[in-house]
N, C-alpha and C. Protein backbone atom coordinates (compact mmCIF):
# COMPACT_ATOMS: atom_id res chain seq x y z
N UNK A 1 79.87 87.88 75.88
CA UNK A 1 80.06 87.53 77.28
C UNK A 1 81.51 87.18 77.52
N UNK A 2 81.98 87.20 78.85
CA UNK A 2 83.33 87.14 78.98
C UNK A 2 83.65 85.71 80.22
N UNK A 3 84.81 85.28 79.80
CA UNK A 3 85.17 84.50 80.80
C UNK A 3 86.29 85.04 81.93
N UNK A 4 86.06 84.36 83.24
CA UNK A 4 87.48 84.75 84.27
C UNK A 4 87.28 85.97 84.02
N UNK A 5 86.58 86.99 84.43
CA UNK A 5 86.84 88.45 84.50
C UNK A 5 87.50 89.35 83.12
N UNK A 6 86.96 88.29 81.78
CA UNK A 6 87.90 89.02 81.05
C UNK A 6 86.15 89.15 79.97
N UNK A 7 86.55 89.92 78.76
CA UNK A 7 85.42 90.63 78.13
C UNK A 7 85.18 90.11 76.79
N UNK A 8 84.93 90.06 76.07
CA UNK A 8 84.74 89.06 74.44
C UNK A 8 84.88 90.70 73.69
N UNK A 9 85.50 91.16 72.78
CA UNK A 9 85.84 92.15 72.26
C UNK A 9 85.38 91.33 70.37
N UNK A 10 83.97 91.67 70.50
CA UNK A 10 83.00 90.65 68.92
C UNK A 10 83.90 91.09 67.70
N UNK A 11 84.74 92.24 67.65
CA UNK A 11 85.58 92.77 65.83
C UNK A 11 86.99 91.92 65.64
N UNK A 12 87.21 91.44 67.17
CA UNK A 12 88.44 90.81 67.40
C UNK A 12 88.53 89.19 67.54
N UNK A 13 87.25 88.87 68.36
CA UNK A 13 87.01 87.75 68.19
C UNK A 13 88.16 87.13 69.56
N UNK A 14 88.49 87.64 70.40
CA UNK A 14 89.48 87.24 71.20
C UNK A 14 89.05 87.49 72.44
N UNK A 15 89.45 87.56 73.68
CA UNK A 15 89.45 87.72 74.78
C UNK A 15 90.36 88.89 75.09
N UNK A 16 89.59 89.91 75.94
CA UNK A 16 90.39 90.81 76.30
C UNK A 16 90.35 91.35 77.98
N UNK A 17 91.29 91.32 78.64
CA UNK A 17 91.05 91.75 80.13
C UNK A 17 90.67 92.90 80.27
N UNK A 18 89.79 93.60 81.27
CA UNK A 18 89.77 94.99 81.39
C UNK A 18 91.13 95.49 82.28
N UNK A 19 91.35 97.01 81.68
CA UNK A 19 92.55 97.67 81.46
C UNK A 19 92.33 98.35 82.84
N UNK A 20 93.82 98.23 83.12
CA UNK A 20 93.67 99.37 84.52
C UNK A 20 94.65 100.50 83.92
N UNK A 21 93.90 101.84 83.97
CA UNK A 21 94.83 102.83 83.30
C UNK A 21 95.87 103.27 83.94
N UNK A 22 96.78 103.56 83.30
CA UNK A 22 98.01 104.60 83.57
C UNK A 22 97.68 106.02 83.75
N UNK A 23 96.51 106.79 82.90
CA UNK A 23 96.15 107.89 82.81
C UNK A 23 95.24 107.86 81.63
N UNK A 24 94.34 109.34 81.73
CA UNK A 24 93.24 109.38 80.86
C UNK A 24 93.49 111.04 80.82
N UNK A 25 92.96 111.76 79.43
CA UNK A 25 92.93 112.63 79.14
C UNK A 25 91.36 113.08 78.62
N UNK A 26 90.43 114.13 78.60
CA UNK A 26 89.46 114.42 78.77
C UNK A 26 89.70 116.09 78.01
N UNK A 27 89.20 116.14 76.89
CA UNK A 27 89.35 117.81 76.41
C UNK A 27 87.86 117.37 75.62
N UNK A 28 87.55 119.53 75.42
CA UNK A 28 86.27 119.64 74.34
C UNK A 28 86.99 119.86 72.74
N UNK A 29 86.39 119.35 72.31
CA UNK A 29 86.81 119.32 70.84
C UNK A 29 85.63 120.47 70.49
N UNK A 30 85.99 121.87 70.02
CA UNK A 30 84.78 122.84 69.67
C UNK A 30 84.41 122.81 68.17
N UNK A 31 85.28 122.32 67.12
CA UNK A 31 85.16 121.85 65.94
C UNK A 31 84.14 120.89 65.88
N UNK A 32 84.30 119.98 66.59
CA UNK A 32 83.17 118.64 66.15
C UNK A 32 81.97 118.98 67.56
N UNK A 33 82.75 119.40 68.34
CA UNK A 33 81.50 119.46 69.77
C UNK A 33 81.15 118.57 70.74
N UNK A 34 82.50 117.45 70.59
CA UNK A 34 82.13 116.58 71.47
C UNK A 34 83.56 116.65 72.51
N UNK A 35 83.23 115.81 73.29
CA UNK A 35 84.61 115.56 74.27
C UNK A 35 85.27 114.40 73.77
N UNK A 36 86.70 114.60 73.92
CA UNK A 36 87.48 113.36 73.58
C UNK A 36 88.44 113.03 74.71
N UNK A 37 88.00 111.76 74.71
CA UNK A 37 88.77 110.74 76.04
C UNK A 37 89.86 109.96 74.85
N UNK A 38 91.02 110.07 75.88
CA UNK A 38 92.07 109.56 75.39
C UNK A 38 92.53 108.12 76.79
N UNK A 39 92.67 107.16 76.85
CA UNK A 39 92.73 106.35 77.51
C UNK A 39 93.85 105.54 77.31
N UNK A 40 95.22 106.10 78.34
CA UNK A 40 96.48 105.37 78.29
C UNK A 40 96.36 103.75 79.24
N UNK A 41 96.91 103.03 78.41
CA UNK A 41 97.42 101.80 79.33
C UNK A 41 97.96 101.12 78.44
N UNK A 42 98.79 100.13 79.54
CA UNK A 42 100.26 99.63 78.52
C UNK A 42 99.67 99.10 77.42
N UNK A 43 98.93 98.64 77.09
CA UNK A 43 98.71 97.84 75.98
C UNK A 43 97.73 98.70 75.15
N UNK A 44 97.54 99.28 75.16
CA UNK A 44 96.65 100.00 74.19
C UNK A 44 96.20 101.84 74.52
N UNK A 45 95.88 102.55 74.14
CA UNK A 45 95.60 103.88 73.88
C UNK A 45 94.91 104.61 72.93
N UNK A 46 93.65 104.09 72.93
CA UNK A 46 92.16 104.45 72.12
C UNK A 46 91.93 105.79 72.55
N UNK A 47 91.69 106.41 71.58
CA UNK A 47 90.90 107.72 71.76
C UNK A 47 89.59 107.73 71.31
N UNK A 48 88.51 108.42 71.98
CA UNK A 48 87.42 108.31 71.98
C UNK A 48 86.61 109.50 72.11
N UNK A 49 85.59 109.37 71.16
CA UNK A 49 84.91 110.81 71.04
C UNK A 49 83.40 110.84 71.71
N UNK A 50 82.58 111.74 73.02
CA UNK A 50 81.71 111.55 73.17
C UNK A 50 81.03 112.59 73.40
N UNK A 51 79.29 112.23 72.78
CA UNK A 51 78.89 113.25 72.36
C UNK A 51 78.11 113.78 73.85
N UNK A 52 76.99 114.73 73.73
CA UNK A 52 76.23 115.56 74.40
C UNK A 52 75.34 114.22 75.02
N UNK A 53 74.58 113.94 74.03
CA UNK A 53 73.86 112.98 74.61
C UNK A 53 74.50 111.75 75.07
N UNK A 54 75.14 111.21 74.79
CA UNK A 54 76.37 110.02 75.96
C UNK A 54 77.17 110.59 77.17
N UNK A 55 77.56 111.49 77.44
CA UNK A 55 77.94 112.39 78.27
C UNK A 55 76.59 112.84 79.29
N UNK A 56 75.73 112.98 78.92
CA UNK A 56 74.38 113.11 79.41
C UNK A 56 74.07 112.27 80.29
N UNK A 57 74.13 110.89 79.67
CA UNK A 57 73.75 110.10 80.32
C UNK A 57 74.65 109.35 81.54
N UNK A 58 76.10 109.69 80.72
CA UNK A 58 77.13 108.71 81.82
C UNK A 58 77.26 109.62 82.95
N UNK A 59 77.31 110.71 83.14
CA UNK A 59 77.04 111.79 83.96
C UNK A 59 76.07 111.06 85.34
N UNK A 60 74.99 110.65 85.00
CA UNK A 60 73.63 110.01 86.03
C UNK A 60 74.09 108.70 86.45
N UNK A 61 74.96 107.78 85.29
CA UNK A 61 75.42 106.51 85.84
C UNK A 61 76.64 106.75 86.80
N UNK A 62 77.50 107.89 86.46
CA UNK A 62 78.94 107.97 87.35
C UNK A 62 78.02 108.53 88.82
N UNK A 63 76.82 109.41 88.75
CA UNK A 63 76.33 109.81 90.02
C UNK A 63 76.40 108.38 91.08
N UNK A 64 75.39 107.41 90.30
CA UNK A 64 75.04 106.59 91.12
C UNK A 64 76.25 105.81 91.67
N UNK A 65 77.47 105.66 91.34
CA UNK A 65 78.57 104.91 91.32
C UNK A 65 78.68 105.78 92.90
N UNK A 66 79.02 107.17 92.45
CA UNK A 66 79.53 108.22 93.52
C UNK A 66 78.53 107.95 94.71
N UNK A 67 77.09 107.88 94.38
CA UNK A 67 76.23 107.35 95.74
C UNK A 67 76.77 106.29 96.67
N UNK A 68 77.11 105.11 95.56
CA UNK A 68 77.06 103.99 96.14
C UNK A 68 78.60 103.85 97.06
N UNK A 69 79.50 104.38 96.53
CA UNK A 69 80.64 104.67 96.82
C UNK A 69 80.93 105.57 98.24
N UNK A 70 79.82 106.57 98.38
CA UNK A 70 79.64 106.77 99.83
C UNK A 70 79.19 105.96 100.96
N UNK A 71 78.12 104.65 100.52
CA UNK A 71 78.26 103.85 101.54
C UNK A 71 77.02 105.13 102.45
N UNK A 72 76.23 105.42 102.13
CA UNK A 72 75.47 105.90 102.92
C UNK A 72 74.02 104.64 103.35
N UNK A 73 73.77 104.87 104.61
CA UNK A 73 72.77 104.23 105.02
C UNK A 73 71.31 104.63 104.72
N UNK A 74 70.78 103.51 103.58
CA UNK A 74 68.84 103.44 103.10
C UNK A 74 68.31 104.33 103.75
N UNK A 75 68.62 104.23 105.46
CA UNK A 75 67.04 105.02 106.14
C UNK A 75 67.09 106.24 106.22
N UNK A 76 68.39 106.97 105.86
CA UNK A 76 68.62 108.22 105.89
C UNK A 76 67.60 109.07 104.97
N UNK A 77 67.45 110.62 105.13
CA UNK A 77 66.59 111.27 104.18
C UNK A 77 67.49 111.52 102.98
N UNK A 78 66.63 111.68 101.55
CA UNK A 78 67.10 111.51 100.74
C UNK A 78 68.11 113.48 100.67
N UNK A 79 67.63 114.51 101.37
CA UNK A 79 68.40 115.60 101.32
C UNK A 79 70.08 114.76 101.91
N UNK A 80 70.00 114.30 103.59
CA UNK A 80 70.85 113.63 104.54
C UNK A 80 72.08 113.00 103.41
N UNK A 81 71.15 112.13 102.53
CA UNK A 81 71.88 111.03 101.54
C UNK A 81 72.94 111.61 100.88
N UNK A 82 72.34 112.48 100.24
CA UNK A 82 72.74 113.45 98.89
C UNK A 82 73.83 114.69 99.59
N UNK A 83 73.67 114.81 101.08
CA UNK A 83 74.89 115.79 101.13
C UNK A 83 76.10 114.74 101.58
N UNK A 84 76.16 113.71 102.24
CA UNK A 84 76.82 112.57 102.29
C UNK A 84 77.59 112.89 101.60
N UNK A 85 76.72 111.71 100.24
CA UNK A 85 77.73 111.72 99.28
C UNK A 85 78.47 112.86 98.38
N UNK A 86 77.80 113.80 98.68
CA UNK A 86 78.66 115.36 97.72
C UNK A 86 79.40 115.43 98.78
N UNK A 87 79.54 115.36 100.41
CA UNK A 87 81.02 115.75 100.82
C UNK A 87 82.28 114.31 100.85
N UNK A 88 81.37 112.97 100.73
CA UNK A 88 82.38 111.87 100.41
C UNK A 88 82.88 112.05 98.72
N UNK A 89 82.30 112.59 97.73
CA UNK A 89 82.96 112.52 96.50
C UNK A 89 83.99 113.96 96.62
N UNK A 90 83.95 115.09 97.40
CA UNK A 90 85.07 115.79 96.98
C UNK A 90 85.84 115.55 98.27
N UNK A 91 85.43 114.94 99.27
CA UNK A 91 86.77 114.09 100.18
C UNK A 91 87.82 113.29 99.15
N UNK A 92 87.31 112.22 98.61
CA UNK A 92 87.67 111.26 97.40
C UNK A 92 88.53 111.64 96.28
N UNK A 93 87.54 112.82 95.73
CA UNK A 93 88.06 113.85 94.47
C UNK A 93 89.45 114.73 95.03
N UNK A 94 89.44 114.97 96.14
CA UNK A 94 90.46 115.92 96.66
C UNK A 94 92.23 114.54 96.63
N UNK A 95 91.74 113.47 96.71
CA UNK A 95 92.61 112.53 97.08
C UNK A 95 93.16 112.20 95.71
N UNK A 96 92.27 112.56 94.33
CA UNK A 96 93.14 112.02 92.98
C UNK A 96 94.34 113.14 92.64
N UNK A 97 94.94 111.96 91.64
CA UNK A 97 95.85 112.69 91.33
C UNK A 97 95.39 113.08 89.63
N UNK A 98 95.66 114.36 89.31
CA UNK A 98 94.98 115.32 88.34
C UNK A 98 95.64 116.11 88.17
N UNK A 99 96.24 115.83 87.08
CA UNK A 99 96.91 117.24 86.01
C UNK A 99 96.39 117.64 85.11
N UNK A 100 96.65 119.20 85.19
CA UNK A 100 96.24 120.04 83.98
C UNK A 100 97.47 119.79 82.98
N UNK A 101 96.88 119.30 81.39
CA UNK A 101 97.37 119.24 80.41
C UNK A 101 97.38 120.18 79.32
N UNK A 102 98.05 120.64 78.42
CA UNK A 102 97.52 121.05 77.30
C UNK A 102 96.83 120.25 76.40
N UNK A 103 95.33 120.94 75.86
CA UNK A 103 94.96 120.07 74.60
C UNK A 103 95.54 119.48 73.52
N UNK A 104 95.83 118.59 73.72
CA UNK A 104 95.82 117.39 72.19
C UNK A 104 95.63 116.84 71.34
N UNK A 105 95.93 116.77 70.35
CA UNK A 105 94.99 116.26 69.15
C UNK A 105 96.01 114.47 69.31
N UNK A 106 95.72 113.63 68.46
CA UNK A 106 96.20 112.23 67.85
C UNK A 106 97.86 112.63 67.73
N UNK A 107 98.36 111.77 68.09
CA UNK A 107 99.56 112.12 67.66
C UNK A 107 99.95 111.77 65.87
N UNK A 108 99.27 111.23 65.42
CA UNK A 108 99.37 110.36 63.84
C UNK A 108 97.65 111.08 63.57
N UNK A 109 98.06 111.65 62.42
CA UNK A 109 96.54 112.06 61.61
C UNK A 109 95.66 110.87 61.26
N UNK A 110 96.51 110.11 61.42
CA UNK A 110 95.70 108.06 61.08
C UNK A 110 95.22 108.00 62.11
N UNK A 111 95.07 108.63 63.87
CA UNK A 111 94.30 108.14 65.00
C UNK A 111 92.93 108.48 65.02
N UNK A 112 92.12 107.87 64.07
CA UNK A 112 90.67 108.71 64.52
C UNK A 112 89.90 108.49 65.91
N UNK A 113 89.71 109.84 66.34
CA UNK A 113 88.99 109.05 67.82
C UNK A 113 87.51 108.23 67.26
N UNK A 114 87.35 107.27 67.93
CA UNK A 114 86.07 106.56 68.02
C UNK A 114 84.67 107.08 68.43
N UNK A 115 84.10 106.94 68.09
CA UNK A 115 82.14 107.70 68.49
C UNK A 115 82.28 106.27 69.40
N UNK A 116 81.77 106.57 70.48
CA UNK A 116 81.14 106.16 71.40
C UNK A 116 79.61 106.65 71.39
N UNK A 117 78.77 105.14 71.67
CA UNK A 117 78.03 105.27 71.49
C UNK A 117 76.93 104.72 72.30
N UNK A 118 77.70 104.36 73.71
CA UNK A 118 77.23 103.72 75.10
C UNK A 118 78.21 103.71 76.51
N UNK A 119 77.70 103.78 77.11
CA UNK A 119 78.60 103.38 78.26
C UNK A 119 78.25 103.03 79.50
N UNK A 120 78.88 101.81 80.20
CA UNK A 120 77.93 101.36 81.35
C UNK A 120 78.61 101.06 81.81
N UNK A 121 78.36 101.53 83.72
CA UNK A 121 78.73 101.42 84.46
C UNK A 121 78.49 100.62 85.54
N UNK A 122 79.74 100.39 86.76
CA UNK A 122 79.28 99.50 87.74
C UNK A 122 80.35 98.65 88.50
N UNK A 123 80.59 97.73 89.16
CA UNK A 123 81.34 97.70 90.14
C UNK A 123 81.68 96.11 90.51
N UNK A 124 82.90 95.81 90.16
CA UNK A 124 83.09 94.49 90.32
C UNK A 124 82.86 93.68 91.59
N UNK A 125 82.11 92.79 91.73
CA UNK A 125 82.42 92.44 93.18
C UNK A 125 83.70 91.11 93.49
N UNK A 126 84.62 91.11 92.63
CA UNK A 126 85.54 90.39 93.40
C UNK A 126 86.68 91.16 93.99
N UNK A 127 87.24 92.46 93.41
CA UNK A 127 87.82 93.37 93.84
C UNK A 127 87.14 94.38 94.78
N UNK A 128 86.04 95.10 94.15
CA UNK A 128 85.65 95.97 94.39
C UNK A 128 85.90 97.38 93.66
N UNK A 129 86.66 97.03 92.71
CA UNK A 129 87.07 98.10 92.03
C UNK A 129 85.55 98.58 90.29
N UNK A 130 85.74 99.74 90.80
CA UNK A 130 84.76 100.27 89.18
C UNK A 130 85.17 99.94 88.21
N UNK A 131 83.92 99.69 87.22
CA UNK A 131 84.22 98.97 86.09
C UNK A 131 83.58 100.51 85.16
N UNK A 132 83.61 100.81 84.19
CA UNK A 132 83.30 101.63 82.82
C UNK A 132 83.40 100.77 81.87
N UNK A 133 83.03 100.32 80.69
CA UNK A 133 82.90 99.85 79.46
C UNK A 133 82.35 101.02 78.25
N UNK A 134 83.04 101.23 77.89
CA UNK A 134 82.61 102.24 76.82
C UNK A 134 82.57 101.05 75.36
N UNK A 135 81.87 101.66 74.63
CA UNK A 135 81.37 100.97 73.04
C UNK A 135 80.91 101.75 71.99
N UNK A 136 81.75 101.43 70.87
CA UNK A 136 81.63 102.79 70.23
C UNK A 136 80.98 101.97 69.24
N UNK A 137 80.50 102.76 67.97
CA UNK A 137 79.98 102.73 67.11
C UNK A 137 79.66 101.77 66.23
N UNK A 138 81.64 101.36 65.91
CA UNK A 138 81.80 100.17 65.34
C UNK A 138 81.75 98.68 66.00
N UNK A 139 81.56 98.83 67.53
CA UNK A 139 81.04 97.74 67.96
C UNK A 139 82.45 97.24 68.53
N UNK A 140 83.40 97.69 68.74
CA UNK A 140 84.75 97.57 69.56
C UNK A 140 84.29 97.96 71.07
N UNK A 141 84.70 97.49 71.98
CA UNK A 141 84.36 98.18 73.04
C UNK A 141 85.96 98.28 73.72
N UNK A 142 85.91 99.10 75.34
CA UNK A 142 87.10 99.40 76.58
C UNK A 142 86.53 99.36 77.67
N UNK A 143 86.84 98.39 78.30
CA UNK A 143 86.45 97.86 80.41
C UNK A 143 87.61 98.95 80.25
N UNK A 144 87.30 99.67 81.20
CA UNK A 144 88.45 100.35 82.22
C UNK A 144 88.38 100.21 83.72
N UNK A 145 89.11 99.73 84.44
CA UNK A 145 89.07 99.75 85.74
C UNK A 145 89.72 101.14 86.69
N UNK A 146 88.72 101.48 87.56
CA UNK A 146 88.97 102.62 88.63
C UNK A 146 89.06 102.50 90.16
N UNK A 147 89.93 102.67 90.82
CA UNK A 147 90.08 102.83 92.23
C UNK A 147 88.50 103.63 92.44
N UNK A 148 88.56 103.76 93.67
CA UNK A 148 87.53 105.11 94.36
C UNK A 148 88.42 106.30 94.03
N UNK A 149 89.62 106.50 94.46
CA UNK A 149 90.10 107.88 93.95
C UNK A 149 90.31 108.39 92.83
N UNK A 150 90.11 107.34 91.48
CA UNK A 150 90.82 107.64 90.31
C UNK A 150 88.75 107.95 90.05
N UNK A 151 88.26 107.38 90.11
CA UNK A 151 86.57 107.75 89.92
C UNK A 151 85.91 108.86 89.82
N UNK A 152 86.39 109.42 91.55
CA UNK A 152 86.04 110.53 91.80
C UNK A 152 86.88 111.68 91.06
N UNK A 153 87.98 111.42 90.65
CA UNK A 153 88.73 112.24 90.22
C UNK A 153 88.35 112.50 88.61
N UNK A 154 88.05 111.43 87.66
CA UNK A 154 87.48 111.25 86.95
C UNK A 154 86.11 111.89 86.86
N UNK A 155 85.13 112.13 87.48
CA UNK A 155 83.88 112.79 87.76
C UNK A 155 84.02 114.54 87.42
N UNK A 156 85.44 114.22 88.60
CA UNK A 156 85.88 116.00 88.03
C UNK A 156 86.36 116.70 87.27
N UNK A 157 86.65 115.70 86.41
CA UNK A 157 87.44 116.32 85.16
C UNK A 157 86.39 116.52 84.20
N UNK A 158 85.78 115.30 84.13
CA UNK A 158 84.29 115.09 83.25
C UNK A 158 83.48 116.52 83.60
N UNK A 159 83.02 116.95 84.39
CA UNK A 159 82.73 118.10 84.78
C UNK A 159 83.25 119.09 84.04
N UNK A 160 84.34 119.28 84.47
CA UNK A 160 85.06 120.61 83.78
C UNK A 160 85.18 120.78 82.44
N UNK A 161 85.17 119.46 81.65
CA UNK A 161 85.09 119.05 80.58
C UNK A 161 83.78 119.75 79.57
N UNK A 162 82.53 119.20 80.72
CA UNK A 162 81.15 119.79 80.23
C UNK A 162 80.54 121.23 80.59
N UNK A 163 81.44 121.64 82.07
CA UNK A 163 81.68 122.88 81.69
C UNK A 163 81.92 124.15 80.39
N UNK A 164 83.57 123.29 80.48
CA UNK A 164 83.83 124.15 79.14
C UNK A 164 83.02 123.78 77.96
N UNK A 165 82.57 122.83 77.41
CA UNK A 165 81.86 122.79 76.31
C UNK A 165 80.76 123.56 76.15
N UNK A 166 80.02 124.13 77.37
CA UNK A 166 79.06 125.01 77.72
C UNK A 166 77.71 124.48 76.81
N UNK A 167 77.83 123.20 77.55
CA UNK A 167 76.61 122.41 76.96
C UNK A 167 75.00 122.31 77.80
N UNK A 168 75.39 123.33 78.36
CA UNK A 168 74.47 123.99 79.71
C UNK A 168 72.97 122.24 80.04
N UNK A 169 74.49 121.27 80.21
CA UNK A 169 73.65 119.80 81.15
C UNK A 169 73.46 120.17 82.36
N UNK A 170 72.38 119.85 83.07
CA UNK A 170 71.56 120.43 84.72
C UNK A 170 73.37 119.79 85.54
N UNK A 171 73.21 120.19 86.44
CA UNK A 171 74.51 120.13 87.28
C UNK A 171 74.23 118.25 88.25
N UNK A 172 75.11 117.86 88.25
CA UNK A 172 75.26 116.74 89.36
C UNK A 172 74.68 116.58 90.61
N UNK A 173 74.06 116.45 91.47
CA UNK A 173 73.72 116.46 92.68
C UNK A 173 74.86 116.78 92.98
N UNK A 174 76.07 115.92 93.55
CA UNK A 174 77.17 116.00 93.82
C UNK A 174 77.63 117.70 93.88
N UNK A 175 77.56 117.88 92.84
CA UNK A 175 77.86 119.53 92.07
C UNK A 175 77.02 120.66 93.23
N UNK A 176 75.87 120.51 93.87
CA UNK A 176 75.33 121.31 94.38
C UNK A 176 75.47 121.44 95.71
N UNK A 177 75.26 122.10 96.11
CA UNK A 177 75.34 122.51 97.96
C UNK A 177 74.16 121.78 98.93
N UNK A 178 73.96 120.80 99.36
CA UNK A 178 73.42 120.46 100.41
C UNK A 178 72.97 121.51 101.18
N UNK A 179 71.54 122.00 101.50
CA UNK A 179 70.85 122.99 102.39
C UNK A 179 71.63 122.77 103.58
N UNK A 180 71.87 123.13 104.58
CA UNK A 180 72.05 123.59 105.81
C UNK A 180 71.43 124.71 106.46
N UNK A 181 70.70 124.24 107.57
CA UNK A 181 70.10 124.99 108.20
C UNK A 181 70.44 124.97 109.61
N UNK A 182 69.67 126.12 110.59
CA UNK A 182 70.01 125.67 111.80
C UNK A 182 69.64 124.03 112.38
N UNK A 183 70.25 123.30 113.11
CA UNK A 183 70.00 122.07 113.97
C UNK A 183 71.20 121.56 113.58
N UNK A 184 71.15 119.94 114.10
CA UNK A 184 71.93 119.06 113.83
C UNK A 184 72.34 118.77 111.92
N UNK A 185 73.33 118.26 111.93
CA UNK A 185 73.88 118.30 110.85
C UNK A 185 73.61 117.14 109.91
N UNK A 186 73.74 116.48 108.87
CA UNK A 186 73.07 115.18 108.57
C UNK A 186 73.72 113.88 109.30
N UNK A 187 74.69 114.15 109.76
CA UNK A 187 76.08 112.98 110.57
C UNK A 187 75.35 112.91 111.54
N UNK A 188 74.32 113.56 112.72
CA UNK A 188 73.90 113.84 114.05
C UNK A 188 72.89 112.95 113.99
């Protein structure tokens, strides 16, 4: 448990604040088969390896973030809801900033990325800003903190990410086209 907004990190035995990044990197590793997150901020730069099934799952937790993050209204229909938020996350997504990198390995053959082996999501309420906690294997964990634009932008990389791995996971709500038919529109 953590005090003042900060996190108990159990291998360290210390107090650690969650990190607001500078930048994050996201490639498929086709050798091992997982994705590796690389996570810059001044004080630290963990690389992290995650598999099919953790990716699986954070996939459904970043959805709900992206729901909640639209701010859509309960009484709406759940089709109404769901195109909402797929045109508020690539409103959002269109607003990050996102570069294409070349793939990377560690810069030091001594960097092993970490197995992650959880990750949970959710949303501070004294800022308002997203929280991620990833926890890997050995029981180290990383709070990362996200704007709304760095989130959504984040969503899309993750995507492209599981794209290329061609790990054929069912697609995002977000990801799909909202029906449209003739009448009023879901805004009407």
């Amino acid at each position: 448990a953590g005090q003042g907004g900060q996190t108990r990190d159990p291998a360290r035995r210390a107090y650690i604040p969650a990190t607001v990044l500078k930048s994050l990197n996201l490639r498929y590793d086709a050798v091992e088969d997982r994705i590796v997150l690389r996570l810059v901020a001044d004080d630290a730069e963990p690389w992290l390896q995650l598999t099919r099934r953790v990716c699986m799952q954070w996939r459904l937790d970043l959805q709900t973030l992206v729901d909640a993050s639209a701010q859509v209204p309960q009484g709406m229909s759940p089709t109404a809801r769901a195109g909402i938020s797929s045109e508020h996350h690539r409103a959002m997504a269109a607003q990050a900033t996102v570069r294409k990198l070349p793939n990377e390995a560690p810069a030091s053959p001594a960097v092993v990325p970490k197995l992650v082996t959880g990750i949970a999501c959710g949303k501070q309420r004294s800022d308002g800003r997203w929280i991620v906690r990833f926890t890997a294997r050995d029981g180290g964990h990383w709070d990362v903190l996200l704007t709304g634009e760095s989130l959504h932008g984040l969503v899309e990389v993750l995507n492209t990410q599981v794209q290329a791995a061609n790990w054929a996971l069912p697609p995002m709500p977000l990801q799909t086209e909202a029906p449209r038919g003739p009448g009023p529109s879901p805004l009407h």
